[in-house]
Every structure is written in C-alpha cells, then in structure tokens.
PDB file of N, CA and C in Angstrom:
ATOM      1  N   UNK A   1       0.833  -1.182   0.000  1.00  0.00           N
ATOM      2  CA  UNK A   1       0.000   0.000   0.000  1.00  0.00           C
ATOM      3  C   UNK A   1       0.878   1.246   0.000  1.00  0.00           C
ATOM      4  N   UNK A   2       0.446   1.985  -0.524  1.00  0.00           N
ATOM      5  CA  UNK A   2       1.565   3.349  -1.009  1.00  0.00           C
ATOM      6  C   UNK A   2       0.609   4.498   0.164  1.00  0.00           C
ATOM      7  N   UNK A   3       1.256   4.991   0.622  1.00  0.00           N
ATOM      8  CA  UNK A   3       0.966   6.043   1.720  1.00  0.00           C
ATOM      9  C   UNK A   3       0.862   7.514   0.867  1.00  0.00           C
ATOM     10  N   UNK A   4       0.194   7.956  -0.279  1.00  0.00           N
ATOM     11  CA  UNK A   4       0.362   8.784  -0.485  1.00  0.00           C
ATOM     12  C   UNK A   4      -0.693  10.328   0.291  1.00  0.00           C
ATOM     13  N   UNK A   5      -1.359   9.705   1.133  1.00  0.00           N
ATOM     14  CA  UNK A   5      -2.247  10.309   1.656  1.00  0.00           C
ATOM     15  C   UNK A   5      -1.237  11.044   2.613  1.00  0.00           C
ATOM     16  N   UNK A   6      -0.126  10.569   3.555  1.00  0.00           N
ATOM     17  CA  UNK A   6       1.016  10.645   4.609  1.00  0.00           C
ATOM     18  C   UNK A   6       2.074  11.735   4.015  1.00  0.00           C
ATOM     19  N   UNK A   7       2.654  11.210   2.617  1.00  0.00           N
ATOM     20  CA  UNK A   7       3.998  11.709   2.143  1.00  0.00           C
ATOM     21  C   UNK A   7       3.508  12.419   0.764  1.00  0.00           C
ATOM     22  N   UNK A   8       4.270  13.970   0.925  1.00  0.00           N
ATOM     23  CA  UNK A   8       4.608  14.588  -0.543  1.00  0.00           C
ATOM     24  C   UNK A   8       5.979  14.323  -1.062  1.00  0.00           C
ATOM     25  N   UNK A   9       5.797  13.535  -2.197  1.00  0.00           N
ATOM     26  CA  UNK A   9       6.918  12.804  -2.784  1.00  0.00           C
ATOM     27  C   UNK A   9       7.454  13.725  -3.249  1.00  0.00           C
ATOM     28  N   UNK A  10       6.849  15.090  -3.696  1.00  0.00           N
ATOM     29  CA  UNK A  10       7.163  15.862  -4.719  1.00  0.00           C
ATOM     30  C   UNK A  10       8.170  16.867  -3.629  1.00  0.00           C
ATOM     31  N   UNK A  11       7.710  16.902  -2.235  1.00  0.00           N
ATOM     32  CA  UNK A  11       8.380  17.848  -1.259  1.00  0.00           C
ATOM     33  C   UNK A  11       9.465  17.169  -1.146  1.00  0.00           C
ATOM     34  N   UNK A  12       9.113  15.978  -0.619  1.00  0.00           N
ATOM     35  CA  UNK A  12      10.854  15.234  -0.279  1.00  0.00           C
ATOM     36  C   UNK A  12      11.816  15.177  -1.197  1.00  0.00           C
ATOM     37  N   UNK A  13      11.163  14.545  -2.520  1.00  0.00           N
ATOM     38  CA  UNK A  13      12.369  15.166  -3.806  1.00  0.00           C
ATOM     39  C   UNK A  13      13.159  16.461  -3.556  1.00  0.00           C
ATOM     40  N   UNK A  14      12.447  17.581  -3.344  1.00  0.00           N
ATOM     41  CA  UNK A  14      12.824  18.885  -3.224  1.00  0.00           C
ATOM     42  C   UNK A  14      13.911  19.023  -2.071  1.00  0.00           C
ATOM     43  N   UNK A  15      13.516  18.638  -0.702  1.00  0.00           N
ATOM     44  CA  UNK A  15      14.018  18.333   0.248  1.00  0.00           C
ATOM     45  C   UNK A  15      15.468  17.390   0.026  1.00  0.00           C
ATOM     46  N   UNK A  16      15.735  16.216  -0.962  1.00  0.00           N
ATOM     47  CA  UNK A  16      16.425  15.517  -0.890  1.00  0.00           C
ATOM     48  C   UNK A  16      17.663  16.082  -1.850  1.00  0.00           C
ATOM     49  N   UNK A  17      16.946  17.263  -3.002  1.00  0.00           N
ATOM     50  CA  UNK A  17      17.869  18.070  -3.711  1.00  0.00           C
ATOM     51  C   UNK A  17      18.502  19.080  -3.003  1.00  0.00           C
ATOM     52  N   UNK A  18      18.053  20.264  -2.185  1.00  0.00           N
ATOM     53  CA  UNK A  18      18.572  21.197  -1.298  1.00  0.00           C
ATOM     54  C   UNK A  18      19.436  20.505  -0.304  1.00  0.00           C
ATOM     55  N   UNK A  19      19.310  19.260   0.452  1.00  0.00           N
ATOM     56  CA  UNK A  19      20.130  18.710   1.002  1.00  0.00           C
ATOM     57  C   UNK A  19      21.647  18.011   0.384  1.00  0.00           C
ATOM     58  N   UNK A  20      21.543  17.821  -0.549  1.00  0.00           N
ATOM     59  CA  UNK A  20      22.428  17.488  -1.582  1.00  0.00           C
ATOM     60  C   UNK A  20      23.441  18.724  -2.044  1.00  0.00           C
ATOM     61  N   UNK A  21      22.491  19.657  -2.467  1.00  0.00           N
ATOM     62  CA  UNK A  21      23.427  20.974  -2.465  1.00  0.00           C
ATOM     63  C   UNK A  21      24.267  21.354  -1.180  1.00  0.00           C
ATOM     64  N   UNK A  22      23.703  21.022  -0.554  1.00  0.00           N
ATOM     65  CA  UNK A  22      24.363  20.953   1.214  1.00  0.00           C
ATOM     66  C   UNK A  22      25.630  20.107   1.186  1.00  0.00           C
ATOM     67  N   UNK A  23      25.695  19.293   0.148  1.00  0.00           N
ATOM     68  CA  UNK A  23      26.541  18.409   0.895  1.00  0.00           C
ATOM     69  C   UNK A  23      26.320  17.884   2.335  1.00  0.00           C
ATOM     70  N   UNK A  24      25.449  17.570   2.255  1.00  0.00           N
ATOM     71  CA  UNK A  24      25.338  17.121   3.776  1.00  0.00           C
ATOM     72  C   UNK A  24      24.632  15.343   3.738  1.00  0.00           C
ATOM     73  N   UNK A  25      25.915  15.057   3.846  1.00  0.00           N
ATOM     74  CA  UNK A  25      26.033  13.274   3.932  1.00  0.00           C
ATOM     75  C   UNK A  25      24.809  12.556   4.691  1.00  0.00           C
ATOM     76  N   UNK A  26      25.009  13.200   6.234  1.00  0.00           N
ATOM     77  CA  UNK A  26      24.245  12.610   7.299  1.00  0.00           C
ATOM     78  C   UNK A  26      22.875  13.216   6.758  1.00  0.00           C
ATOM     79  N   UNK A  27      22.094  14.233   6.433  1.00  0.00           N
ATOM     80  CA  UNK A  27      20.870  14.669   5.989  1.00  0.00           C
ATOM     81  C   UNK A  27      20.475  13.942   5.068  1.00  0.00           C
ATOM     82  N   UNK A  28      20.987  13.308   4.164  1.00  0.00           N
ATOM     83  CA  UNK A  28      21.210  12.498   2.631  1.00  0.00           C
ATOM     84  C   UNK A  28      20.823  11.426   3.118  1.00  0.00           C
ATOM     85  N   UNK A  29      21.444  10.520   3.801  1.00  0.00           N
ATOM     86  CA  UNK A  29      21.490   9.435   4.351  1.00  0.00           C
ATOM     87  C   UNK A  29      20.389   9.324   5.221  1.00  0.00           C
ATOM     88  N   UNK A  30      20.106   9.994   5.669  1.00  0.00           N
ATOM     89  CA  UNK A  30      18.990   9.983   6.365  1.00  0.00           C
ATOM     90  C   UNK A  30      17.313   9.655   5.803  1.00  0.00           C
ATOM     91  N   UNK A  31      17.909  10.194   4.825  1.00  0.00           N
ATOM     92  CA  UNK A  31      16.562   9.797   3.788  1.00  0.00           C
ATOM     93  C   UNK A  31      16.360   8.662   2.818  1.00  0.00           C
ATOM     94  N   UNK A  32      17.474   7.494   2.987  1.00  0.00           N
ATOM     95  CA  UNK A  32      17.427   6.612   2.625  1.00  0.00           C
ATOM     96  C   UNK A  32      17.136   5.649   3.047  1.00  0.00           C
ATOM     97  N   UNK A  33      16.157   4.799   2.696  1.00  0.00           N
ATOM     98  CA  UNK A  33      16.186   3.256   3.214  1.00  0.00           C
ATOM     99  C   UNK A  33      17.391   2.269   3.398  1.00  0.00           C
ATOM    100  N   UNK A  34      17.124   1.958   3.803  1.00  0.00           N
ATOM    101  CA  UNK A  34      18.236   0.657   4.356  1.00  0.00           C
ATOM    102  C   UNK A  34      18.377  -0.158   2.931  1.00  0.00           C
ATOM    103  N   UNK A  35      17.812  -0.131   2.822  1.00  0.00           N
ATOM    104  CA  UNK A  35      17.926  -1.244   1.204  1.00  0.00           C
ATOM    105  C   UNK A  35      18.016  -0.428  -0.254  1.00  0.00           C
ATOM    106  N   UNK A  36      18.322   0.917  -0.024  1.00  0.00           N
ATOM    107  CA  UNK A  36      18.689   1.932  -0.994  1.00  0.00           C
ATOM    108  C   UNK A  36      19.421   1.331  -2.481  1.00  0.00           C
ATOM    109  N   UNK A  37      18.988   1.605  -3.669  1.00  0.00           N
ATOM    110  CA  UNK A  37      20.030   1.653  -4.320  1.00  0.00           C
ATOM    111  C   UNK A  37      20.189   2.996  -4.976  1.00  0.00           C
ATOM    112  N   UNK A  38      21.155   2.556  -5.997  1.00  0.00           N
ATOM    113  CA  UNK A  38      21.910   4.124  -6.744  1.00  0.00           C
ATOM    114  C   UNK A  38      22.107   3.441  -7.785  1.00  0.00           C
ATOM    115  N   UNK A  39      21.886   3.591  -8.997  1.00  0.00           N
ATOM    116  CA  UNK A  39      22.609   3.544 -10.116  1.00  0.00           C
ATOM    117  C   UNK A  39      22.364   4.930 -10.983  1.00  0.00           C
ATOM    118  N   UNK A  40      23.839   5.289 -11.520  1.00  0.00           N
ATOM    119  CA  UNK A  40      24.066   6.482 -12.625  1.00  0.00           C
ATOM    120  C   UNK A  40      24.902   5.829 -13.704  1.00  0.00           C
ATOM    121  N   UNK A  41      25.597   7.062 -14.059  1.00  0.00           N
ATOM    122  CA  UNK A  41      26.152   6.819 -15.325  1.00  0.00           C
ATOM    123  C   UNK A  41      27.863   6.432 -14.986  1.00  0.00           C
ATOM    124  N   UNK A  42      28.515   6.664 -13.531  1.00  0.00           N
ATOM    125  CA  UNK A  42      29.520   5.889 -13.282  1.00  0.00           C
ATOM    126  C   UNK A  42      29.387   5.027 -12.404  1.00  0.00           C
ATOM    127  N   UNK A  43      28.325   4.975 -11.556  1.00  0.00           N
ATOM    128  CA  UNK A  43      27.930   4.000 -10.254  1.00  0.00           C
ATOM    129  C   UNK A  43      26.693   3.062 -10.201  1.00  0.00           C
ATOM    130  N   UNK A  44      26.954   1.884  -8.989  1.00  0.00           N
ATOM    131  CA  UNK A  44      25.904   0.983  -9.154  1.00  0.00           C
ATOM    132  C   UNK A  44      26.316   0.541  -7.650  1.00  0.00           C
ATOM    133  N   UNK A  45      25.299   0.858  -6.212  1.00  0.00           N
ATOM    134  CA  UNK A  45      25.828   0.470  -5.171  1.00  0.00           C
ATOM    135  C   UNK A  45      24.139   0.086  -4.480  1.00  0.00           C
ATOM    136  N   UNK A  46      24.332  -0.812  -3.714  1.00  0.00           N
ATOM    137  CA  UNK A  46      22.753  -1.713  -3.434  1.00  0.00           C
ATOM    138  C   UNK A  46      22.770  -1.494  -1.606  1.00  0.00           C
ATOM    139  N   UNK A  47      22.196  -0.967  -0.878  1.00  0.00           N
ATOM    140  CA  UNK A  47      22.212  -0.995   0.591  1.00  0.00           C
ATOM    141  C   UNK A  47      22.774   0.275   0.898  1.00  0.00           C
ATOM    142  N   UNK A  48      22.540   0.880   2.249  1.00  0.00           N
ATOM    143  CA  UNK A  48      22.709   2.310   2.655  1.00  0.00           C
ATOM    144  C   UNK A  48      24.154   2.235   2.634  1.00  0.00           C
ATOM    145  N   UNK A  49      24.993   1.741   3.433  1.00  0.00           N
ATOM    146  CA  UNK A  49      26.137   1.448   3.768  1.00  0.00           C
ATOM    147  C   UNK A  49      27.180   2.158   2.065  1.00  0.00           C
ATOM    148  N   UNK A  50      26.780   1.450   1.318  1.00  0.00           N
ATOM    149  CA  UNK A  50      27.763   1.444  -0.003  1.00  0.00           C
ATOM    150  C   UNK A  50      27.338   2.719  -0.848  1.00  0.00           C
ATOM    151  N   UNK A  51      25.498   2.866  -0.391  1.00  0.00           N
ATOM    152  CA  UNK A  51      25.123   4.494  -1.287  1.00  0.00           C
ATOM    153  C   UNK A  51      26.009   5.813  -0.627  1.00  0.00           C
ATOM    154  N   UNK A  52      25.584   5.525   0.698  1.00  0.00           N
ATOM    155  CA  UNK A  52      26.397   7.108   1.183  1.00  0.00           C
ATOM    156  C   UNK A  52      27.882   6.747   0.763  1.00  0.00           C
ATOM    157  N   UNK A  53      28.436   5.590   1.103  1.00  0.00           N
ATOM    158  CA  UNK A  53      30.044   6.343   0.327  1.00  0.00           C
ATOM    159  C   UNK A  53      30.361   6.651  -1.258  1.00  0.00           C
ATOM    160  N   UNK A  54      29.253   6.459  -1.888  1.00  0.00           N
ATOM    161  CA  UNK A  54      29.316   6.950  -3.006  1.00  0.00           C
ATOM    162  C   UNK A  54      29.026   8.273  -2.774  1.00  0.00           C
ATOM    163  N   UNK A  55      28.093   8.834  -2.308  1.00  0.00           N
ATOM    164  CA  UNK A  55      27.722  10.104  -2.054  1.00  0.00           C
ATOM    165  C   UNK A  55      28.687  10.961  -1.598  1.00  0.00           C
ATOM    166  N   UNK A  56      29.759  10.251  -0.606  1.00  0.00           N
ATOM    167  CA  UNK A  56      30.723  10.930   0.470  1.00  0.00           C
ATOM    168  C   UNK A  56      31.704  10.639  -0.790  1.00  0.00           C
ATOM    169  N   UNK A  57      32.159  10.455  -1.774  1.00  0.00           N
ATOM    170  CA  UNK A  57      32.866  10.198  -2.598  1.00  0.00           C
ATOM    171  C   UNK A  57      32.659  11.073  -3.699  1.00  0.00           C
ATOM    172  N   UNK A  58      31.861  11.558  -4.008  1.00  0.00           N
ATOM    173  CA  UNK A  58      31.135  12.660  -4.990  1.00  0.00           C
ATOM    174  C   UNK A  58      31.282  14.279  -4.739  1.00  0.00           C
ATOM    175  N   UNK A  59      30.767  14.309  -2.677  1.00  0.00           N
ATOM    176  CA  UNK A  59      30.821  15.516  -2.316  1.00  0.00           C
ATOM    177  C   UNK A  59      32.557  15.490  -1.880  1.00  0.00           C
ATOM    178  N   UNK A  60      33.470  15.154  -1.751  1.00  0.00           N
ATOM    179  CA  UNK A  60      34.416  15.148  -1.547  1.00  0.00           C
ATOM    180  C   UNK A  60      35.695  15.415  -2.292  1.00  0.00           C
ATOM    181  N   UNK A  61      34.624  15.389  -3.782  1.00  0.00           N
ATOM    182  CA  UNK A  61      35.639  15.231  -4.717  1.00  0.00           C
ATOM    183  C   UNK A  61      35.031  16.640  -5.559  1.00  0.00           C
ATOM    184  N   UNK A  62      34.225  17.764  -5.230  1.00  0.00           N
ATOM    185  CA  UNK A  62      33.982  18.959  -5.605  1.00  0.00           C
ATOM    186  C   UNK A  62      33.933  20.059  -4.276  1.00  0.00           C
ATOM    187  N   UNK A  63      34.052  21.219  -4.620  1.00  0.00           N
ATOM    188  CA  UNK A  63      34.078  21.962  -3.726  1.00  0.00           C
ATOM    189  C   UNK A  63      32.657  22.714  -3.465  1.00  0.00           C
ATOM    190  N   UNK A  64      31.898  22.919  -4.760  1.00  0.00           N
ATOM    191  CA  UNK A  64      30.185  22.762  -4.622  1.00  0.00           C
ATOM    192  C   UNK A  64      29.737  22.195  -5.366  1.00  0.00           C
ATOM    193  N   UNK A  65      28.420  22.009  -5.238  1.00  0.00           N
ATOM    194  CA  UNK A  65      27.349  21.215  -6.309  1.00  0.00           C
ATOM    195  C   UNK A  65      26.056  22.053  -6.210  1.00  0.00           C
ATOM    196  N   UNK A  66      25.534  22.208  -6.819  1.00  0.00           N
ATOM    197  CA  UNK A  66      24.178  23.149  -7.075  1.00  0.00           C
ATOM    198  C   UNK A  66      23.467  22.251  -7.782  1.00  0.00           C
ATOM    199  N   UNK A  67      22.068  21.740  -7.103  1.00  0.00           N
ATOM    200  CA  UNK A  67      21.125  21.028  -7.963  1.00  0.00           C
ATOM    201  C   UNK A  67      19.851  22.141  -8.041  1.00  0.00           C
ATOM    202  N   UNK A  68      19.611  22.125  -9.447  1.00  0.00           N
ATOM    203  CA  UNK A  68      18.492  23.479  -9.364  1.00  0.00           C
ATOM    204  C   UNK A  68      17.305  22.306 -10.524  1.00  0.00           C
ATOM    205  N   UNK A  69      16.215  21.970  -9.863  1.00  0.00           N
ATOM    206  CA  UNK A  69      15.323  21.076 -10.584  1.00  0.00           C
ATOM    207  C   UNK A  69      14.654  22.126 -11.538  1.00  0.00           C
ATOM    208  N   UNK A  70      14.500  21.644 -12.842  1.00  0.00           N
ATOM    209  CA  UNK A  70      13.980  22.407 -13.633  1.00  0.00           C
ATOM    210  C   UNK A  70      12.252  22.119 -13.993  1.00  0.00           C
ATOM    211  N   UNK A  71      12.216  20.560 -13.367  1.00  0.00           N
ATOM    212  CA  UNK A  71      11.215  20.211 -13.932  1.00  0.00           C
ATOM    213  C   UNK A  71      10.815  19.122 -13.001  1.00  0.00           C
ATOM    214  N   UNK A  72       9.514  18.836 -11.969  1.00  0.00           N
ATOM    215  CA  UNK A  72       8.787  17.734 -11.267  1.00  0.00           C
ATOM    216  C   UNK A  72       7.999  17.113 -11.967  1.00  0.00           C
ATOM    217  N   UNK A  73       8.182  15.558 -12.351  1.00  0.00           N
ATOM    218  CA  UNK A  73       7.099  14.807 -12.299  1.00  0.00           C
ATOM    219  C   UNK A  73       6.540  13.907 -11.067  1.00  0.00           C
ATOM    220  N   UNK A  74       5.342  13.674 -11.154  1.00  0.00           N
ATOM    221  CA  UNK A  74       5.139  12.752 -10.076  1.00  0.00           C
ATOM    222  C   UNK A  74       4.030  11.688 -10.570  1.00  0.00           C
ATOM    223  N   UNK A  75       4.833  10.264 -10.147  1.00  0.00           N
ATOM    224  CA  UNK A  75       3.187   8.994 -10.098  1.00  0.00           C
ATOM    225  C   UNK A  75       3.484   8.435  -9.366  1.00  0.00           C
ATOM    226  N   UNK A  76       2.314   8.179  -8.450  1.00  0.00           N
ATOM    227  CA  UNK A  76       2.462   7.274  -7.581  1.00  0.00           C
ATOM    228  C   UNK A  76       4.025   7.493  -6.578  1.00  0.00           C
ATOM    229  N   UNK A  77       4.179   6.625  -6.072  1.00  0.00           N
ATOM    230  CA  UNK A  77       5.642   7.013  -5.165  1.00  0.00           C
ATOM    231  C   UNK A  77       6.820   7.137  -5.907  1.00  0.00           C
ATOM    232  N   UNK A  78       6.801   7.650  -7.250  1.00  0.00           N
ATOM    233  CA  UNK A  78       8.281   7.955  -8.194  1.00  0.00           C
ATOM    234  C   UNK A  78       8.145   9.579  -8.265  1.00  0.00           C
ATOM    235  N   UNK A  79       9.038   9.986  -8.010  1.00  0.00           N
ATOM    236  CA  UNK A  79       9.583  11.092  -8.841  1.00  0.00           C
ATOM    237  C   UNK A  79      10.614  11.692  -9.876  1.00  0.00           C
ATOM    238  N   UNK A  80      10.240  12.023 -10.602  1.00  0.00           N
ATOM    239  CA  UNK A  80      11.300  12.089 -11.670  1.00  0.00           C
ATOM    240  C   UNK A  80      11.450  13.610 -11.953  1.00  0.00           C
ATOM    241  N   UNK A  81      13.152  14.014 -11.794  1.00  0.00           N
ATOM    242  CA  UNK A  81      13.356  15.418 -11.759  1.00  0.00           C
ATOM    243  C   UNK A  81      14.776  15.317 -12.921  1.00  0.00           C
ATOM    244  N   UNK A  82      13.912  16.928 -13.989  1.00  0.00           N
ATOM    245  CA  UNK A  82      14.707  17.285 -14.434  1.00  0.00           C
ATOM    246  C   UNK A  82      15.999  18.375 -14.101  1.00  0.00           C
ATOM    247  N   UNK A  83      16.683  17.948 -13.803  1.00  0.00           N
ATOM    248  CA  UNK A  83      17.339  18.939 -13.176  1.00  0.00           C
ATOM    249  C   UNK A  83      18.674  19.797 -13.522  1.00  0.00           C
ATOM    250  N   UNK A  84      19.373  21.002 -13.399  1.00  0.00           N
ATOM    251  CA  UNK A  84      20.595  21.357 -13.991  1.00  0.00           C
ATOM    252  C   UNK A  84      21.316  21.266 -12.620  1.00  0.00           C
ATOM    253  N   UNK A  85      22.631  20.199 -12.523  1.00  0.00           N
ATOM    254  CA  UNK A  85      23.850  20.644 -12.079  1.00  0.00           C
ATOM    255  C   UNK A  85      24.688  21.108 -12.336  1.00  0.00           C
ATOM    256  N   UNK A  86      25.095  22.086 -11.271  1.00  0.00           N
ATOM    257  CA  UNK A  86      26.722  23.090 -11.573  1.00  0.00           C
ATOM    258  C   UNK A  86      27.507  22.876 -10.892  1.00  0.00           C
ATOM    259  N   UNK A  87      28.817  22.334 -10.956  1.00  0.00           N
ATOM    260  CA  UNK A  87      29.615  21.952 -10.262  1.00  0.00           C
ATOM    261  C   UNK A  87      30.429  23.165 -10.069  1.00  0.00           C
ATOM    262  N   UNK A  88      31.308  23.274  -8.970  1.00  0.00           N
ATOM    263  CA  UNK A  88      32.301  24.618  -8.483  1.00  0.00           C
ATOM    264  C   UNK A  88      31.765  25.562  -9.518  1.00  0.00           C
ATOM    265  N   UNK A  89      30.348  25.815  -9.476  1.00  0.00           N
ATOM    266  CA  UNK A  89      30.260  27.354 -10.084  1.00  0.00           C
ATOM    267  C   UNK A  89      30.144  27.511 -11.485  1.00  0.00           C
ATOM    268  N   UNK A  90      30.929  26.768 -12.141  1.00  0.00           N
ATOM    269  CA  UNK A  90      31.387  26.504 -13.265  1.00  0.00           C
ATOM    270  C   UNK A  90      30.713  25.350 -14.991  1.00  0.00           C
ATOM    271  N   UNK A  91      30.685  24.616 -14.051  1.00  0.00           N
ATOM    272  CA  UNK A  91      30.639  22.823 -15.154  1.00  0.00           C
ATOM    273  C   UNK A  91      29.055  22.683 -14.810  1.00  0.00           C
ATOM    274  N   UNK A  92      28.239  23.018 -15.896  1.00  0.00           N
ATOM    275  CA  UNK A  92      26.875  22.688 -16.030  1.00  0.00           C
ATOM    276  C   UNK A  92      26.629  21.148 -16.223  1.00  0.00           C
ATOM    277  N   UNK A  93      25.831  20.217 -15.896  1.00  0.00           N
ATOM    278  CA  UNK A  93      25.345  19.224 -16.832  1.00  0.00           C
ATOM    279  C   UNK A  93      23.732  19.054 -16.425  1.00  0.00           C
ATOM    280  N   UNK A  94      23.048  18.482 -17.606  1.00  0.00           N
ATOM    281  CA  UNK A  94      21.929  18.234 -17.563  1.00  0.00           C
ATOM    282  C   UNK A  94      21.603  16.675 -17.343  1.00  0.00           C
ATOM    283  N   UNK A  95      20.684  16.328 -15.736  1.00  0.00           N
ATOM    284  CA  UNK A  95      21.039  15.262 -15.125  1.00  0.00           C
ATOM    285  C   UNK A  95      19.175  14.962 -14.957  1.00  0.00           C
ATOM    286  N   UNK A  96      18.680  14.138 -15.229  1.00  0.00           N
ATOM    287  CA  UNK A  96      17.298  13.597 -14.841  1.00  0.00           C
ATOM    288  C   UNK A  96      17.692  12.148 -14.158  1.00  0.00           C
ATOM    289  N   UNK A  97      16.952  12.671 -12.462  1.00  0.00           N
ATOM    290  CA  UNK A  97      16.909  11.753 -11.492  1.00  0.00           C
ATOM    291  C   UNK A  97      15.248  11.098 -11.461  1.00  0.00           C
ATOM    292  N   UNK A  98      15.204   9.934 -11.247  1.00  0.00           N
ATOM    293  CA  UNK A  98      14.100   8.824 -10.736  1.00  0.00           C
ATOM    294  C   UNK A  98      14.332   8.332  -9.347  1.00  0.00           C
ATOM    295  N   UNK A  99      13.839   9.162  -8.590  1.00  0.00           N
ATOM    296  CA  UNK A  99      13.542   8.823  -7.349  1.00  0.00           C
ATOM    297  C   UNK A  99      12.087   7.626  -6.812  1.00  0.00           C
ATOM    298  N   UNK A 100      12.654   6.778  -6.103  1.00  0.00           N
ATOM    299  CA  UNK A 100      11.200   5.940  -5.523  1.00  0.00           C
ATOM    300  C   UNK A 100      11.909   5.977  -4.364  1.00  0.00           C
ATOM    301  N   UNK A 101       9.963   5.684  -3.312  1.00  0.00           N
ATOM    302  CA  UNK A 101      10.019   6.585  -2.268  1.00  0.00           C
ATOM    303  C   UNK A 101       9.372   5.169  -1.674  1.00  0.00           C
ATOM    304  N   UNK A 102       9.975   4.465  -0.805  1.00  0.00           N
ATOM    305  CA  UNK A 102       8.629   3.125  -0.069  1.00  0.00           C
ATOM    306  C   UNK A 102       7.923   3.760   0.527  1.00  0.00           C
ATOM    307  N   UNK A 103       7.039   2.694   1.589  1.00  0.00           N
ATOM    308  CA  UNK A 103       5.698   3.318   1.863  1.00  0.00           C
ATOM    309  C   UNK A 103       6.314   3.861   3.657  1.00  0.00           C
ATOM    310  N   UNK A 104       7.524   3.973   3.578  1.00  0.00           N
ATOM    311  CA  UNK A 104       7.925   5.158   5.453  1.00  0.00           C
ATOM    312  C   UNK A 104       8.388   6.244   4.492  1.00  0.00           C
ATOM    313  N   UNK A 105       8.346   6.961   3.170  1.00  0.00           N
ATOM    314  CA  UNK A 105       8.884   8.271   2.524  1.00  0.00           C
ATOM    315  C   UNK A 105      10.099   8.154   2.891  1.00  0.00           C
ATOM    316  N   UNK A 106      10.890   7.326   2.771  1.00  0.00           N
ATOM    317  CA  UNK A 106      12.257   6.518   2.603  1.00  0.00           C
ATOM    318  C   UNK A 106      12.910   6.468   0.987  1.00  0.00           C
ATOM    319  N   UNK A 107      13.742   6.892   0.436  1.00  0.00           N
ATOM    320  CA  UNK A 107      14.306   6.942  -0.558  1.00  0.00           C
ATOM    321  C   UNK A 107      14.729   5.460  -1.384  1.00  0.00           C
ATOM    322  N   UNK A 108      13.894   5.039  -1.694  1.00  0.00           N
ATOM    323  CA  UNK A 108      14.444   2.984  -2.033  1.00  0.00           C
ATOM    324  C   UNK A 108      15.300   3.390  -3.490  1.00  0.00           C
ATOM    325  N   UNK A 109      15.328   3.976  -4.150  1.00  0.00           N
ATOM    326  CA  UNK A 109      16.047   4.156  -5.455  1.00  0.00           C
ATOM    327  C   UNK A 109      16.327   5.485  -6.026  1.00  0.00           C
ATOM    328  N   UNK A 110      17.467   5.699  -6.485  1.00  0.00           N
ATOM    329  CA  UNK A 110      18.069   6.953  -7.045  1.00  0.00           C
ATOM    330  C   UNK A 110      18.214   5.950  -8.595  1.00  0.00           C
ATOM    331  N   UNK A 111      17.936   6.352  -9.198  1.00  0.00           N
ATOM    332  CA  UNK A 111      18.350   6.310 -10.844  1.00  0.00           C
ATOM    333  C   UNK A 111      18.618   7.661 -11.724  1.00  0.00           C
ATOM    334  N   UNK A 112      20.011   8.115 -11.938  1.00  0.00           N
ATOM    335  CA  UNK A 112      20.462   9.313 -12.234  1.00  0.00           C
ATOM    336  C   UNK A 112      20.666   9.010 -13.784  1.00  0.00           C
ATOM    337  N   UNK A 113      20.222   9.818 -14.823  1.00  0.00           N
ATOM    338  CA  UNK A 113      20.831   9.376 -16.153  1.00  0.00           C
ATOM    339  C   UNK A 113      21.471  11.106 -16.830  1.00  0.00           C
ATOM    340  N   UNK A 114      22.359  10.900 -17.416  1.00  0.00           N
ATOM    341  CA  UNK A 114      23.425  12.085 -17.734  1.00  0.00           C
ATOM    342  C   UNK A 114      22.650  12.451 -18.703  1.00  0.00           C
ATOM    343  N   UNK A 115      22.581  13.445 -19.312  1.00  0.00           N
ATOM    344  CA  UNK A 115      22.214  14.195 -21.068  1.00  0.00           C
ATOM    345  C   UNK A 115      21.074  14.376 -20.726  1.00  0.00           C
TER     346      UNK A 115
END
C-alpha cells in the first residue's frame, strides 16, 4: 500500500535536492532506506552502507554542487526530476533523477541518467 495520503513525494524530492546541495552526507542518508540503491552513469551500489560512500565520494571530490530542478514529475511514489547541475560554479550538466520513495517516505532508489 503506497501512503500517499502521509507523504509529498514531490516535497521530499525537493528536500532531498537542497540537502544534496548541502553536501550534507548525514541529511542524505537519512533519507534513505536501508535497502537503498543508486545507479548512474559511473555507479551501481545496493544498501545504505555502499550508497552514502558513493555520495561521500562525490561531495568530496567537488568543492560545490548546485542542484536546481527544472522540472517535477510525479506517479504514484516515483519522482522524476529534471534537473541542472553546476559543479564549483562553473561545469553545467543536464542530469534527470528517478527517485522511488517506499511506503515510510524513505528513498528505495536513485536512478540518475546524464544528457
């Protein structure tokens, strides 16, 4: 049963992007399920444990990140955001994330695709 009566998928997306711009690992992590995955266009990591050090591996390796969503979809517990990242200020790319959300508004999947 999907709790959408409980959770705005569309807020927590939002919530899970501004925290990200944060760099903020523990806030990030926090919003993940235990059984999290991640796959993008260089990564593929299954369980909380292995997502945040990808994450802590990402923010570690720029000095900022700016996620500015250009565009919300929402069905059911997915969200899918078009979004522009800017790295140090500088390095634009155009990144659409697929977020699913289980039924505690827990983050069960990141699917990031580049272009």
């Amino acid at each position: 049963m999907i709790n959408e009566d409980f959770y705005d998928y569309k807020k927590l997306a939002l919530e899970y992007f501004y925290k990200f711009t944060l760099k903020d690992l523990s806030a990030v992590s926090d919003m993940f399920s235990e059984d999290v995955r991640l796959h993008d266009w260089e990564n593929d990591a299954t369980g909380k444990k292995d997502v945040v050090s990808v994450y802590k591996r990402i923010f570690d390796s720029v000095d900022t990140i700016a996620v500015t969503p250009a565009a919300l979809y929402k069905d059911s517990e997915t969200v899918v955001g078009e979004l522009v990242i800017t790295i140090n200020g500088k390095e634009r790319i155009l990144v659409t994330d697929v977020l699913t959300f289980d039924t505690d508004g827990k983050i069960l999947s990141v699917r990031a695709y580049k272009g």
